[in-house]
C-alpha atoms as a PDB file:
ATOM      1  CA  UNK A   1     -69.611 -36.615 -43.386  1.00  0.00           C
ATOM      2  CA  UNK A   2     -66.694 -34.036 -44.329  1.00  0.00           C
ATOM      3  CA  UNK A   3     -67.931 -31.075 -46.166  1.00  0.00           C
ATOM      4  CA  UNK A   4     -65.773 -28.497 -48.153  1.00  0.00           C
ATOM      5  CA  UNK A   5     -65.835 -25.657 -49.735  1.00  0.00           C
ATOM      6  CA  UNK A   6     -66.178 -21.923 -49.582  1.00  0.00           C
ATOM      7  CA  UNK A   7     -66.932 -20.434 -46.200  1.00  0.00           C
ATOM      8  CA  UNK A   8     -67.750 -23.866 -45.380  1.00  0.00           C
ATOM      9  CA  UNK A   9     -67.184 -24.001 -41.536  1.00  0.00           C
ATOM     10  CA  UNK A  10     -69.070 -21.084 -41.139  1.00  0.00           C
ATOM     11  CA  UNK A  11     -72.021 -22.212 -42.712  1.00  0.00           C
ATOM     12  CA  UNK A  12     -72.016 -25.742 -40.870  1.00  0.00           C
ATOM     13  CA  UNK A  13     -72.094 -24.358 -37.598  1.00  0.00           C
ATOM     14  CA  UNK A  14     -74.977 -21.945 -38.707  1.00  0.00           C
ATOM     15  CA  UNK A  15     -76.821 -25.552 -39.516  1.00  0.00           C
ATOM     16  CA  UNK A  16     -75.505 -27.017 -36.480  1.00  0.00           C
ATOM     17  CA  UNK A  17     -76.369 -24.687 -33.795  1.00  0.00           C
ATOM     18  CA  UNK A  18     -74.862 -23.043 -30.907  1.00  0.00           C
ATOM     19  CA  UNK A  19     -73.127 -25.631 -28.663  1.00  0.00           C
ATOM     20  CA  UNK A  20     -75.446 -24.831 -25.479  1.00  0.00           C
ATOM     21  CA  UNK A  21     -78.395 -26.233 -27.156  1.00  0.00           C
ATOM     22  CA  UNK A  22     -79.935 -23.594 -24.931  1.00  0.00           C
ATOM     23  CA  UNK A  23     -78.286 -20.776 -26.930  1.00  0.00           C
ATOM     24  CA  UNK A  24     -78.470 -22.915 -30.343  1.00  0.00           C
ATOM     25  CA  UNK A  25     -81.203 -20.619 -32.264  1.00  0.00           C
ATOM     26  CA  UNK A  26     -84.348 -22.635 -33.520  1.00  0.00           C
ATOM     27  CA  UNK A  27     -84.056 -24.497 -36.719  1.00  0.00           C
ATOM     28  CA  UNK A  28     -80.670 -25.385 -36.030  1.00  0.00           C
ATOM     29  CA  UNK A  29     -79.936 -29.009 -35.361  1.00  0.00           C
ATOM     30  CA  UNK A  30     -78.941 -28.409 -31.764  1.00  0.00           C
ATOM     31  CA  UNK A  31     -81.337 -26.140 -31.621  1.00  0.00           C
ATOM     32  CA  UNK A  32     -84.102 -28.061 -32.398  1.00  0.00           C
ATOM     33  CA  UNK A  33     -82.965 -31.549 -31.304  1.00  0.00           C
ATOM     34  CA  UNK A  34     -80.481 -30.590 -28.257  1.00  0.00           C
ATOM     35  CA  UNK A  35     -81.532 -31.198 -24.783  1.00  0.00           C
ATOM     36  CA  UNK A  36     -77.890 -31.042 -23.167  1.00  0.00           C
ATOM     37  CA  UNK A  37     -74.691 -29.936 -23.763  1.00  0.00           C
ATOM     38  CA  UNK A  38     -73.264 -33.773 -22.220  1.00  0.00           C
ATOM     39  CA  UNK A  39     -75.213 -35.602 -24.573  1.00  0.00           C
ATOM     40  CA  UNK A  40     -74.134 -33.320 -27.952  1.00  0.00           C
ATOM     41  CA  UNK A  41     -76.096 -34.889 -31.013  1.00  0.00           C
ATOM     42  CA  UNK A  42     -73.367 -33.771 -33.624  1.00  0.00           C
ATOM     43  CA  UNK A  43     -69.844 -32.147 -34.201  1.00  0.00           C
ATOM     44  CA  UNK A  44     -68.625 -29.561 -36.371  1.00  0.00           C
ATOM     45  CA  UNK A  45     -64.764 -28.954 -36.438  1.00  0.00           C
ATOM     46  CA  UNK A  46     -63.887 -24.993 -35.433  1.00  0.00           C
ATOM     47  CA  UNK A  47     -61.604 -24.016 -38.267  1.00  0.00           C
ATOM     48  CA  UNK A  48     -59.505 -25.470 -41.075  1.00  0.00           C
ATOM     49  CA  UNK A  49     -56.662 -26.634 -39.021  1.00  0.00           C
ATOM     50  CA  UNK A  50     -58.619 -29.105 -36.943  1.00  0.00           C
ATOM     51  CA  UNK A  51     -60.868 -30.170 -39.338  1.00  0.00           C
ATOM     52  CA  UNK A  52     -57.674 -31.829 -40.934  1.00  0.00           C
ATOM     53  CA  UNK A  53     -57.114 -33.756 -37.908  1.00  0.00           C
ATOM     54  CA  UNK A  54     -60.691 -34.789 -37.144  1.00  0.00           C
ATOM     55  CA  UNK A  55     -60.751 -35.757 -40.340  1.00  0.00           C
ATOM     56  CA  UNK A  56     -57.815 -38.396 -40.671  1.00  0.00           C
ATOM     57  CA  UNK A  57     -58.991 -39.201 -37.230  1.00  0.00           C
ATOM     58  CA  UNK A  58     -62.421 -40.304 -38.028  1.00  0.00           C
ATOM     59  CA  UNK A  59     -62.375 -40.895 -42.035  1.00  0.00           C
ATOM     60  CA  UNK A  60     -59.183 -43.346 -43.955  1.00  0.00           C
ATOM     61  CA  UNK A  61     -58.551 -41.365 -46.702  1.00  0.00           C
ATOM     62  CA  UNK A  62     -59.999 -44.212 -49.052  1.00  0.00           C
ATOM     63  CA  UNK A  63     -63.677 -42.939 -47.999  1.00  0.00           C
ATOM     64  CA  UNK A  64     -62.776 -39.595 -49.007  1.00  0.00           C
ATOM     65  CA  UNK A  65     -64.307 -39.104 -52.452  1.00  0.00           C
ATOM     66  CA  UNK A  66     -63.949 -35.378 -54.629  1.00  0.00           C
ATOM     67  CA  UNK A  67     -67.195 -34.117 -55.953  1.00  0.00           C
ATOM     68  CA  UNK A  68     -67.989 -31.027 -57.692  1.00  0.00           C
ATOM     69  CA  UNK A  69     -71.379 -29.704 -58.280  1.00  0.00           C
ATOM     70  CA  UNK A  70     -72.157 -29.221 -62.670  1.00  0.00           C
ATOM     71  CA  UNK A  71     -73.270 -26.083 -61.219  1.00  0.00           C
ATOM     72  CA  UNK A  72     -70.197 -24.677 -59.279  1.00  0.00           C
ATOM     73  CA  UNK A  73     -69.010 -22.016 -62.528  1.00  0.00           C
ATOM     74  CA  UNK A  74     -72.877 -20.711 -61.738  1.00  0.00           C
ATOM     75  CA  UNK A  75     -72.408 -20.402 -58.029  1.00  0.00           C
ATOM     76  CA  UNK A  76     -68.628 -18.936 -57.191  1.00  0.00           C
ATOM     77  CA  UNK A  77     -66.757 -16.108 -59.032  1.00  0.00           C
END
């Protein structure tokens, strides 16, 4: 899945947890469903720059579709 959007990165590694699943705080996904740090359940790139590569690397850009939410002009300034 790629995600975008404001503070976007951020906020998916808040969902995704600490990469120590030890140190991943509950409700997180690692937190919650990590046992190991070798055996990581999910990825979440680090900042803009690879997410563009990790991207293209996993994703042709065919299966890349552009959504907006109706309720975007109620959400950001």
């Amino acid at each position: 899945m790629v995600w975008e959007g404001e503070d976007v990165i951020a906020a998916a590694r808040n969902i995704i947890g600490a990469t120590n699943p030890v140190s991943a705080a509950p409700g997180s996904i690692r937190g919650d469903l990590g046992v190991s740090i070798g055996r990581n359940l999910i990825h979440g790139s680090d900042a803009p720059e690879t997410a563009t590569a990790e991207v293209a690397l996993w994703f042709d850009e065919s299966e890349l579709v552009d959504w907006e939410p109706v309720r975007k002009s109620w959400l950001y300034e």
